[in-house]
C-alpha atoms as a PDB file:
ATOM      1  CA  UNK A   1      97.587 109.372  96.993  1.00  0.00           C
ATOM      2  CA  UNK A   2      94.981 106.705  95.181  1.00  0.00           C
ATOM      3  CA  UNK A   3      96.923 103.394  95.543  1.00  0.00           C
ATOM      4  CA  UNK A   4      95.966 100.568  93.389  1.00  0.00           C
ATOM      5  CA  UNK A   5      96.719  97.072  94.823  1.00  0.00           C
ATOM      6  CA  UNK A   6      97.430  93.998  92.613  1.00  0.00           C
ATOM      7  CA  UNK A   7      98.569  90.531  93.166  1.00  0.00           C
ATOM      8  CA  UNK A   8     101.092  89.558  90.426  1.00  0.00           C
ATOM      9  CA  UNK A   9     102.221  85.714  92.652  1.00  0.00           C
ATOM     10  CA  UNK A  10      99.988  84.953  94.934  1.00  0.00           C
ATOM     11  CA  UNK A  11      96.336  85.790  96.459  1.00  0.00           C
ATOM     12  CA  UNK A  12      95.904  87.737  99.112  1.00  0.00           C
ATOM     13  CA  UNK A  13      94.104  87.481 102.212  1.00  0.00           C
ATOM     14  CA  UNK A  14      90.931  89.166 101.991  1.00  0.00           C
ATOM     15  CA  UNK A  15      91.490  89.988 106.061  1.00  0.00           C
ATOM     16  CA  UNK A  16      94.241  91.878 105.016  1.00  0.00           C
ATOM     17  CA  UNK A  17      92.693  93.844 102.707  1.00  0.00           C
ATOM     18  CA  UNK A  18      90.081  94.361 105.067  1.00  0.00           C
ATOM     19  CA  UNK A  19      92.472  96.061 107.767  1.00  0.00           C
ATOM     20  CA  UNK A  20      94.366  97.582 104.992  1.00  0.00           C
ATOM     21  CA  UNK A  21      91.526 100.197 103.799  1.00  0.00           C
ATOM     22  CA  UNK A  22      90.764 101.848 106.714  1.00  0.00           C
ATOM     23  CA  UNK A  23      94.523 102.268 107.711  1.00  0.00           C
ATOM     24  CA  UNK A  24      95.627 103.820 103.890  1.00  0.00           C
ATOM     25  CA  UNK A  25      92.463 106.148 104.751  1.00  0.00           C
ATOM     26  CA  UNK A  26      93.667 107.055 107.850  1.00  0.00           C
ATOM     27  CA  UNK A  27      97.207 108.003 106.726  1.00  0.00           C
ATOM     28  CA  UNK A  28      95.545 110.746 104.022  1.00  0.00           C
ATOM     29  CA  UNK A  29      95.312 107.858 101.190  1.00  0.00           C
ATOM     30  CA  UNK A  30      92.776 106.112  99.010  1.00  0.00           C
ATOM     31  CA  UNK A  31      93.266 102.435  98.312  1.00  0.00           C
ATOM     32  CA  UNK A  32      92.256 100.547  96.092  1.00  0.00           C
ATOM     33  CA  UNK A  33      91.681  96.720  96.037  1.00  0.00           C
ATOM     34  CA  UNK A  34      91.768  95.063  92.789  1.00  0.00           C
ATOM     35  CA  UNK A  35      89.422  92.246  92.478  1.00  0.00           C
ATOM     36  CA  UNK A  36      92.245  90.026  90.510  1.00  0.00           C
ATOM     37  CA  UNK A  37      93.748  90.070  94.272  1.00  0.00           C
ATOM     38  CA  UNK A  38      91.011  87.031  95.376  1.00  0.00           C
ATOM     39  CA  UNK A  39      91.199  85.381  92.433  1.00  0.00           C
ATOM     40  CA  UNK A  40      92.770  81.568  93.077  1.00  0.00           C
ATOM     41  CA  UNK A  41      94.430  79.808  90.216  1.00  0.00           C
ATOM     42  CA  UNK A  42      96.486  77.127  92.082  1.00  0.00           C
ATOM     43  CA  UNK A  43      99.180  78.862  93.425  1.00  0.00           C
ATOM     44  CA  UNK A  44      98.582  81.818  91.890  1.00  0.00           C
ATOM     45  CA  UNK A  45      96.279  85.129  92.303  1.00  0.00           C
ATOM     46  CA  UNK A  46      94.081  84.058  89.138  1.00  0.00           C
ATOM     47  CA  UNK A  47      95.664  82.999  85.761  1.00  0.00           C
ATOM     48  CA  UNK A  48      98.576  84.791  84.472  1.00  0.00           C
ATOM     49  CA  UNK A  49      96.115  86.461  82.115  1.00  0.00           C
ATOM     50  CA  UNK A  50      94.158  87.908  84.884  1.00  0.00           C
ATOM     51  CA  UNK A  51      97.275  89.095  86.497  1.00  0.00           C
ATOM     52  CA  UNK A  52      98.758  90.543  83.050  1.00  0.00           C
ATOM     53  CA  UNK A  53      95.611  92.510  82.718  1.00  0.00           C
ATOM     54  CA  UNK A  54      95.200  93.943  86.218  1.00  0.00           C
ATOM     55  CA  UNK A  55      98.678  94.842  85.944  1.00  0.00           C
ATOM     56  CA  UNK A  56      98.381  96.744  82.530  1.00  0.00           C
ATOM     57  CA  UNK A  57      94.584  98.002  83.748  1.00  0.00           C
ATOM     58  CA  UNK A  58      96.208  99.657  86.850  1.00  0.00           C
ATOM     59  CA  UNK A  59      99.278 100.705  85.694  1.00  0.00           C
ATOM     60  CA  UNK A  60      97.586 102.741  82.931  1.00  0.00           C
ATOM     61  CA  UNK A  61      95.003 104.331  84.294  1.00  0.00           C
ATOM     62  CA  UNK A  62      95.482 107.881  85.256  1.00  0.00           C
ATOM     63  CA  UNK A  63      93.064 107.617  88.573  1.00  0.00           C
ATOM     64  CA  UNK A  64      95.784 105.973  90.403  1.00  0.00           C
ATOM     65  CA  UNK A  65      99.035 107.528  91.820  1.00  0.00           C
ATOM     66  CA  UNK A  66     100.515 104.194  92.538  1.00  0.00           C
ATOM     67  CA  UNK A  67     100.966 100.276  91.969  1.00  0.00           C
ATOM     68  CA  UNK A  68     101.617  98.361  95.333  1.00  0.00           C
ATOM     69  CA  UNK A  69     101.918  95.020  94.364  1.00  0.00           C
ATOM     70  CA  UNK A  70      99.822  93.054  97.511  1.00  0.00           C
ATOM     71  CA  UNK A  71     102.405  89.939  98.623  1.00  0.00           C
ATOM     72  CA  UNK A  72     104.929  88.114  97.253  1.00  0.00           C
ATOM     73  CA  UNK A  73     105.454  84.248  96.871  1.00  0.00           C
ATOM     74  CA  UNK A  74     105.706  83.245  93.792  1.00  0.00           C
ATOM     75  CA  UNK A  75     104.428  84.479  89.596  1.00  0.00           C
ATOM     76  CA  UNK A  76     105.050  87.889  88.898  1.00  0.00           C
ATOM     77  CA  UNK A  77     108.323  86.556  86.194  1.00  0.00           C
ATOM     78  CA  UNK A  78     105.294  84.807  84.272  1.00  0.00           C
ATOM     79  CA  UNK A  79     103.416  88.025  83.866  1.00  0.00           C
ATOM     80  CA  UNK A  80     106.611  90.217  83.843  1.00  0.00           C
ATOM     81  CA  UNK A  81     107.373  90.776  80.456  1.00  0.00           C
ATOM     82  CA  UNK A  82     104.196  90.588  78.918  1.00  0.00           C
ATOM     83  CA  UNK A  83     102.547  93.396  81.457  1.00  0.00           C
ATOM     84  CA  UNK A  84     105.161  96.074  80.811  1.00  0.00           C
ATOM     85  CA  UNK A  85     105.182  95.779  76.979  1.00  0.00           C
ATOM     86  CA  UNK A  86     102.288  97.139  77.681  1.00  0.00           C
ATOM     87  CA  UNK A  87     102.613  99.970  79.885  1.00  0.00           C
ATOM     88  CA  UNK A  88     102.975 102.683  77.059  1.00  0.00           C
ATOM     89  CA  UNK A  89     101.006 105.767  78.578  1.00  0.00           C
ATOM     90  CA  UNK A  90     101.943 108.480  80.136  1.00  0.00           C
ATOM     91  CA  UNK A  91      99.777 107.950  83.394  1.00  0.00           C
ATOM     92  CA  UNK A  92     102.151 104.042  83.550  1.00  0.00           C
ATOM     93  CA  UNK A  93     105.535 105.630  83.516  1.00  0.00           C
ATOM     94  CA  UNK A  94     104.299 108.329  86.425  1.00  0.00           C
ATOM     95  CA  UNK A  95     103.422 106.178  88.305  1.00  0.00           C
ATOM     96  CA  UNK A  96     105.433 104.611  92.033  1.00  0.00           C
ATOM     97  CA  UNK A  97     105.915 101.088  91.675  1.00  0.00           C
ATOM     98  CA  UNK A  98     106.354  99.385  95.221  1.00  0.00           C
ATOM     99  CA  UNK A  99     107.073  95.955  96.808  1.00  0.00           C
ATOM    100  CA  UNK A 100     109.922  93.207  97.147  1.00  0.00           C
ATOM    101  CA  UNK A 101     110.552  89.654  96.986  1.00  0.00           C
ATOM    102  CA  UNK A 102     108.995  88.339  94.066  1.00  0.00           C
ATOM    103  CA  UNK A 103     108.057  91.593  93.166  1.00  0.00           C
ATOM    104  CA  UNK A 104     111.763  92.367  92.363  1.00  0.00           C
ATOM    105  CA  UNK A 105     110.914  90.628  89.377  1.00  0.00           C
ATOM    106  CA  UNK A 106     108.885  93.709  88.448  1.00  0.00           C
ATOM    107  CA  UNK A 107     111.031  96.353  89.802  1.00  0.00           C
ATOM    108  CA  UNK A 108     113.530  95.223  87.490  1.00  0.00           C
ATOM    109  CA  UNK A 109     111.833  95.037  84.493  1.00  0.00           C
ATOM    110  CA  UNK A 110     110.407  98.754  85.270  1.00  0.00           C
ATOM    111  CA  UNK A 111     114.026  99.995  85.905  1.00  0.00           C
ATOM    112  CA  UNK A 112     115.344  98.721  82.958  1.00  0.00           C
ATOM    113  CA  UNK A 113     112.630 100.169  80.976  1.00  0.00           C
ATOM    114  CA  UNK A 114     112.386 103.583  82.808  1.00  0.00           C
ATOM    115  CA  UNK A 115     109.167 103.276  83.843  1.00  0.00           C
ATOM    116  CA  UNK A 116     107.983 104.937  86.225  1.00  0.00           C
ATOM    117  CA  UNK A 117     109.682 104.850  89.969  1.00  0.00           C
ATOM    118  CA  UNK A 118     110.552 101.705  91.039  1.00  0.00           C
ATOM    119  CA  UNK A 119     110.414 101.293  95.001  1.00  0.00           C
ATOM    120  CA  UNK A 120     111.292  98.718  97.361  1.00  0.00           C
ATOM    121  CA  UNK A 121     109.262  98.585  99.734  1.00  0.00           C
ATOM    122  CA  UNK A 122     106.780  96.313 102.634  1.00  0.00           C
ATOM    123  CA  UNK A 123     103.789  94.864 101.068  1.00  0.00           C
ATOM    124  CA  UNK A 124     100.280  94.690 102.211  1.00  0.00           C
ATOM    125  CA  UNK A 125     100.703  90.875 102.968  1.00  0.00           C
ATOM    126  CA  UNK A 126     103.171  92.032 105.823  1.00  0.00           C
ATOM    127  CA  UNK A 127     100.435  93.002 107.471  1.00  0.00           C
ATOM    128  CA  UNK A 128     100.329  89.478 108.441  1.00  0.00           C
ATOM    129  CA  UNK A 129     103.226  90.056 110.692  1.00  0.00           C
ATOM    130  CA  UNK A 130     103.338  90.292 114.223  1.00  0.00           C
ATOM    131  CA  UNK A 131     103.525  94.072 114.305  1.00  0.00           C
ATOM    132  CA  UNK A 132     103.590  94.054 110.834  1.00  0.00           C
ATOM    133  CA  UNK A 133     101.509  97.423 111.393  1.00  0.00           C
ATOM    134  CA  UNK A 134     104.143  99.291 111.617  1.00  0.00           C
ATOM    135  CA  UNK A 135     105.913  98.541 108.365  1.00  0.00           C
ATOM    136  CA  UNK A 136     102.355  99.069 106.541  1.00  0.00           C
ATOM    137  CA  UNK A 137     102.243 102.507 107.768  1.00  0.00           C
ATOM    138  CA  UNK A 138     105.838 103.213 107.706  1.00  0.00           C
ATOM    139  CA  UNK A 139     104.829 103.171 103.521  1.00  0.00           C
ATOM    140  CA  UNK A 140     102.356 105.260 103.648  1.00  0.00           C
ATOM    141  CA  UNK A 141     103.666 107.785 105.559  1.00  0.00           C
ATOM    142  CA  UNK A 142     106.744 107.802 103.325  1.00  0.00           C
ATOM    143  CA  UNK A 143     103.962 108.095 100.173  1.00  0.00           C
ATOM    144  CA  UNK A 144     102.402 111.259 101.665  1.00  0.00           C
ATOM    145  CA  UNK A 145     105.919 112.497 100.738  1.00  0.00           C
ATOM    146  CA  UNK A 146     107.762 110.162  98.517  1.00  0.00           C
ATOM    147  CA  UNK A 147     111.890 111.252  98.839  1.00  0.00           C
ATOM    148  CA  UNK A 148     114.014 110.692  95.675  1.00  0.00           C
ATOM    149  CA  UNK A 149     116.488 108.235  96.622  1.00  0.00           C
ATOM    150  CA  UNK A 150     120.332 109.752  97.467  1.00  0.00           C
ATOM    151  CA  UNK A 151     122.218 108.025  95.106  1.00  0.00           C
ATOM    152  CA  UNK A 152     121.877 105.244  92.275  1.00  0.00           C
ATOM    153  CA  UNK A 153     120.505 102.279  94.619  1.00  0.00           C
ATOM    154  CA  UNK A 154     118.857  99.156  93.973  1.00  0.00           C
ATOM    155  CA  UNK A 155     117.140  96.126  96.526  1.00  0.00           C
ATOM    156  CA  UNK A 156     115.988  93.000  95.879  1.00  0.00           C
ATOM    157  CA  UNK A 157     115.856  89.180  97.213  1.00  0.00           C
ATOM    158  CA  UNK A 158     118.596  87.223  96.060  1.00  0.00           C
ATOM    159  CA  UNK A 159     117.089  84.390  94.761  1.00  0.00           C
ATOM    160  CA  UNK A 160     115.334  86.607  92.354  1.00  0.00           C
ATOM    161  CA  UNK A 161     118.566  89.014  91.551  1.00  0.00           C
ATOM    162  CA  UNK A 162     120.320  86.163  90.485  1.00  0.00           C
ATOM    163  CA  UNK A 163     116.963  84.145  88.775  1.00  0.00           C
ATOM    164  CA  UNK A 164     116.634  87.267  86.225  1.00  0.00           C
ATOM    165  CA  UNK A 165     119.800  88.021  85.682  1.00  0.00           C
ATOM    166  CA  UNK A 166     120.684  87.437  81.866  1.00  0.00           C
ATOM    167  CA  UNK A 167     116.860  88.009  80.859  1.00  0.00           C
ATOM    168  CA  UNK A 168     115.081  91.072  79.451  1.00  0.00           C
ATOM    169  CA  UNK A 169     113.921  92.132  83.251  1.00  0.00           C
ATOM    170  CA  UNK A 170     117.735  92.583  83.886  1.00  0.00           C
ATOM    171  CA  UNK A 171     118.021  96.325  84.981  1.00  0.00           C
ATOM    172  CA  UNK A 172     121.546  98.337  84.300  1.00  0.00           C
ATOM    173  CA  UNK A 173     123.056  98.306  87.558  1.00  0.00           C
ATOM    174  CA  UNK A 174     126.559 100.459  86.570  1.00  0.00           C
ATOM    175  CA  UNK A 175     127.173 102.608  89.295  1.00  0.00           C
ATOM    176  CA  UNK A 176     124.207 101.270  91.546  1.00  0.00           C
ATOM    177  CA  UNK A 177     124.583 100.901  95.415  1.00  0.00           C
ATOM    178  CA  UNK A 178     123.106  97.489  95.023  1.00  0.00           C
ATOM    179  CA  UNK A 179     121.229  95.540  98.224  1.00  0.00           C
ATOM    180  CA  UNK A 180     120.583  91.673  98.548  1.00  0.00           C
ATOM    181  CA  UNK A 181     118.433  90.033 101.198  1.00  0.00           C
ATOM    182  CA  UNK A 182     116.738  86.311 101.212  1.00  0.00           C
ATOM    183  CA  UNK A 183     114.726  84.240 103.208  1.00  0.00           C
ATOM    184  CA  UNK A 184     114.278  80.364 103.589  1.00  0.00           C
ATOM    185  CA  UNK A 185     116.821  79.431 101.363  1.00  0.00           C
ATOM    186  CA  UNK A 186     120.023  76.623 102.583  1.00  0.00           C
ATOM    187  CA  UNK A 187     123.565  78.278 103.124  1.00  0.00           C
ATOM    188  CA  UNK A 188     125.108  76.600 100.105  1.00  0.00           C
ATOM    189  CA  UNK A 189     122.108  78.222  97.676  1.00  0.00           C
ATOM    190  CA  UNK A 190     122.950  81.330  99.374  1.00  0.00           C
ATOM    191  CA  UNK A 191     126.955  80.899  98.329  1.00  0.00           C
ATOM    192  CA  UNK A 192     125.535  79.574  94.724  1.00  0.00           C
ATOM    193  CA  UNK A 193     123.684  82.492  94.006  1.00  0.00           C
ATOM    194  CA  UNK A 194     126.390  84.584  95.193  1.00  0.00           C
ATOM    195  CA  UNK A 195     128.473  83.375  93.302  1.00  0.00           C
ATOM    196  CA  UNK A 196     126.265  83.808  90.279  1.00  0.00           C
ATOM    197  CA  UNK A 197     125.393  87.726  91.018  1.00  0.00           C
ATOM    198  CA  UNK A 198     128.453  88.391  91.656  1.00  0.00           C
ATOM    199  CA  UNK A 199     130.316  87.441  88.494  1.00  0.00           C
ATOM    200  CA  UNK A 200     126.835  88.220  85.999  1.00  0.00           C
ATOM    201  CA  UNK A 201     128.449  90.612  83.021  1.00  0.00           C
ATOM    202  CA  UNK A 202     127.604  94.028  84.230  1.00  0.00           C
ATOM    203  CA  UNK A 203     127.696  93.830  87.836  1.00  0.00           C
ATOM    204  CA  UNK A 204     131.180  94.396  88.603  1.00  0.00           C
ATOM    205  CA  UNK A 205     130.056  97.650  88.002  1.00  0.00           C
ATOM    206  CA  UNK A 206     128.148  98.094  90.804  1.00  0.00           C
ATOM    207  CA  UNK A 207     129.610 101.077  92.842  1.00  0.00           C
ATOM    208  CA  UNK A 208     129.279  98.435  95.819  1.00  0.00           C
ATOM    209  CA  UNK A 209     126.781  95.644  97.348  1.00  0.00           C
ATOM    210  CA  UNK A 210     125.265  95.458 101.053  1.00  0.00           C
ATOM    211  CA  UNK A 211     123.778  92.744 102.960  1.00  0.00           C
ATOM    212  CA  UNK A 212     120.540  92.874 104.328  1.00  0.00           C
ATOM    213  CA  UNK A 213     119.276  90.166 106.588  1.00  0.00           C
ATOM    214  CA  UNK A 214     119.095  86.673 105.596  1.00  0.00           C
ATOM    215  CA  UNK A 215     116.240  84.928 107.472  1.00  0.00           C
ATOM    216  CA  UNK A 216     114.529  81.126 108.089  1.00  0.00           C
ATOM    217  CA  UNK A 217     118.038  79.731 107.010  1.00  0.00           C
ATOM    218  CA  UNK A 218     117.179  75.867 107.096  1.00  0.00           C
ATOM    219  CA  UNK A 219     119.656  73.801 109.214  1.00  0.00           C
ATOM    220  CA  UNK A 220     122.313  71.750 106.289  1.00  0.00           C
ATOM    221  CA  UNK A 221     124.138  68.308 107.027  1.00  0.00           C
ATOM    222  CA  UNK A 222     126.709  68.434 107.830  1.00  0.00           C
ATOM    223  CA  UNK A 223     126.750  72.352 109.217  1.00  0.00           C
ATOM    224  CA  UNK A 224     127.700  74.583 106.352  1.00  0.00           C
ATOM    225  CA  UNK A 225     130.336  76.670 108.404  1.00  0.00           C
ATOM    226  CA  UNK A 226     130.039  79.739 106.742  1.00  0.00           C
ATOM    227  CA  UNK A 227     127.328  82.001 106.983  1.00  0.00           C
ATOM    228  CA  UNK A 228     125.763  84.918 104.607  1.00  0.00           C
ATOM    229  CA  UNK A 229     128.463  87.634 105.693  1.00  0.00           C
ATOM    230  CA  UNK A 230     131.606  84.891 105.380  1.00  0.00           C
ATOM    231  CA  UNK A 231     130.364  84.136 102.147  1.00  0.00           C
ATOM    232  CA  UNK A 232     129.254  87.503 100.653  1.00  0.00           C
ATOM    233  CA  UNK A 233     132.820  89.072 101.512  1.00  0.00           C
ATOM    234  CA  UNK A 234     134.585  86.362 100.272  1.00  0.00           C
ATOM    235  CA  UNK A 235     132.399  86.142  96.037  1.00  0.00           C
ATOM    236  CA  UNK A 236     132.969  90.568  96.575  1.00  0.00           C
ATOM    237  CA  UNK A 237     136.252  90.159  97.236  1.00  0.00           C
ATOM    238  CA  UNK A 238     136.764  87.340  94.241  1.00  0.00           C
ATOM    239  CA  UNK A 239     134.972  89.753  91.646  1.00  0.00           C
ATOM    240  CA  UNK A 240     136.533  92.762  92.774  1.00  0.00           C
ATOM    241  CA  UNK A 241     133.064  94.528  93.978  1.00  0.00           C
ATOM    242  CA  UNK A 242     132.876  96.736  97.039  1.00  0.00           C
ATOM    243  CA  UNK A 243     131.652  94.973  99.938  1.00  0.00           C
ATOM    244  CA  UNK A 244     129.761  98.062 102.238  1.00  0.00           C
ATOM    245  CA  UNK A 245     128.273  96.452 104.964  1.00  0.00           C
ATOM    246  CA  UNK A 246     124.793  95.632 106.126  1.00  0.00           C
ATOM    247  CA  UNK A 247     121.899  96.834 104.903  1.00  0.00           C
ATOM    248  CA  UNK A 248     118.775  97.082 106.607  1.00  0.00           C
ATOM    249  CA  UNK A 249     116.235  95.460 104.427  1.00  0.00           C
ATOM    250  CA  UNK A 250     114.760  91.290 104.635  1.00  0.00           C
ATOM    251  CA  UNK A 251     111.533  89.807 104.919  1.00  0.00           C
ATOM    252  CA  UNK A 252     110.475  91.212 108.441  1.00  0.00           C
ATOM    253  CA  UNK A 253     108.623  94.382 109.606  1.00  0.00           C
ATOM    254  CA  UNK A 254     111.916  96.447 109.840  1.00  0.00           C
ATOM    255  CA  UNK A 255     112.543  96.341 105.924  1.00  0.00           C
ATOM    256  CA  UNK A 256     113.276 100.050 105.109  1.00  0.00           C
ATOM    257  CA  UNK A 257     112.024 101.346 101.647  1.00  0.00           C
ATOM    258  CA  UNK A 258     114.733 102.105  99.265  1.00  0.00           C
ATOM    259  CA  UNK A 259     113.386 104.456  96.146  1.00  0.00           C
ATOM    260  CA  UNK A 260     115.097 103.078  92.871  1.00  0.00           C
ATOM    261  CA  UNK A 261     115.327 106.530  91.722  1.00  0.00           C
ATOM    262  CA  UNK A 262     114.381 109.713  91.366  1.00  0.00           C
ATOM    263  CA  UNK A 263     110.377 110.623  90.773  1.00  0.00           C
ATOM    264  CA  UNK A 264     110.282 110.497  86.826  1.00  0.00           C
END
């Protein structure tokens, strides 16, 4: 495949790029490093005008096979909306879209538009990661054959699940096998947000939710108690959703990719 790489939040490492090329090549692929990836802007990977238009460039030019969005952090719902209004062509809704974290503000907005496939998925940035290697390449091995997914199945980070909920980025979930994970947040913003996804119009829905791994939990005073599994049985049980277990996706090398959909 020719893989374009943008950075919709936050810059990435030019080391990682560097170690990223050679490996894509390796694995049968052709990346491709957009310059908007260096770009600094604060905390951002350039201006959100730089990101909108390496995000429309990319997504709409038919060179490229896919759009892996380069890290997370923090930006893409600034550039969200504006970037897919204009994704019109044919070669944008052919097109894989992968990543997570604050890329699921992306994913969203594609899969409630129906554009293109939607996949979440490691990042280039988790390259970073000790052995973070092995997630790179579990991606594109998976892109020399990309599977349809099984069923109707989404995955994103909490945080962001429940931040665009109620916006025009918020995806149909009806009869979605939908996944949660987070990272670095307290317990109680955890339960909040629960709480919040749980009871949005729509997602009662859901044909059922899993919980993937919730990592860097910050110690609260006094202890919280409860932790992520307590409290997501307890808001699934309140709103009447399907609680189905654990799922095996967070921010850490062994985050599985989970196809939206079908190939369009």
């Amino acid at each position: 495949m020719k893989i374009a790489i943008v950075a919709p939040s936050c810059t990435l490492d030019r080391a990682v790029a560097a170690r990223l090329i050679p490996l894509a090549d390796a694995h049968g692929h052709q990346v491709t490093v957009h310059p908007q990836c260096f770009l600094s802007e604060g905390h951002f990977a350039g201006s959100d005008a730089a990101r909108i238009a390496a995000l429309v460039e990319v997504a709409n030019d038919p060179y490229f096979d896919a759009v892996w969005f380069a890290r997370g952090g923090y930006g893409a719902c600034r550039v969200a909306q504006v970037a897919l209004a204009q994704m019109k062509t044919t070669a944008a809704r052919q097109k894989l879209y992968l990543g997570y974290s604050d890329a699921g503000f992306l994913l969203a907005g594609l899969a409630a538009r129906s554009i293109g496939w939607p996949v979440h998925a490691p990042m280039p940035s988790d390259l970073n990661r000790d052995g973070g290697d092995t997630a790179v390449v579990r991606v594109l091995d998976w892109l020399r054959a990309p599977l349809p997914a099984p069923q109707s199945q989404a995955a994103f980070n909490l945080t962001v699940l429940s931040q665009l909920i109620g916006t025009p980025l918020q995806p149909d979930l009806t009869g979605h096998l939908l996944m949660i994970e987070e990272v670095g947040e307290y317990m109680y913003r955890i339960d909040r947000c629960l709480f919040h996804v749980t009871n949005a119009l729509g997602l009662r829905q859901i044909k059922g939710l899993m919980l993937g791994r919730c990592s860097d939990i910050p110690s609260n005073k006094p202890d919280f108690v409860l932790n992520e599994e307590v409290i997501t049985r307890h808001w699934c049980a309140e709103a009447g959703i399907a609680y189905l277990g654990r799922a095996n996706i967070g921010h850490d090398i062994h985050n599985a990719i989970i196809p939206f959909r079908s190939a369009t």
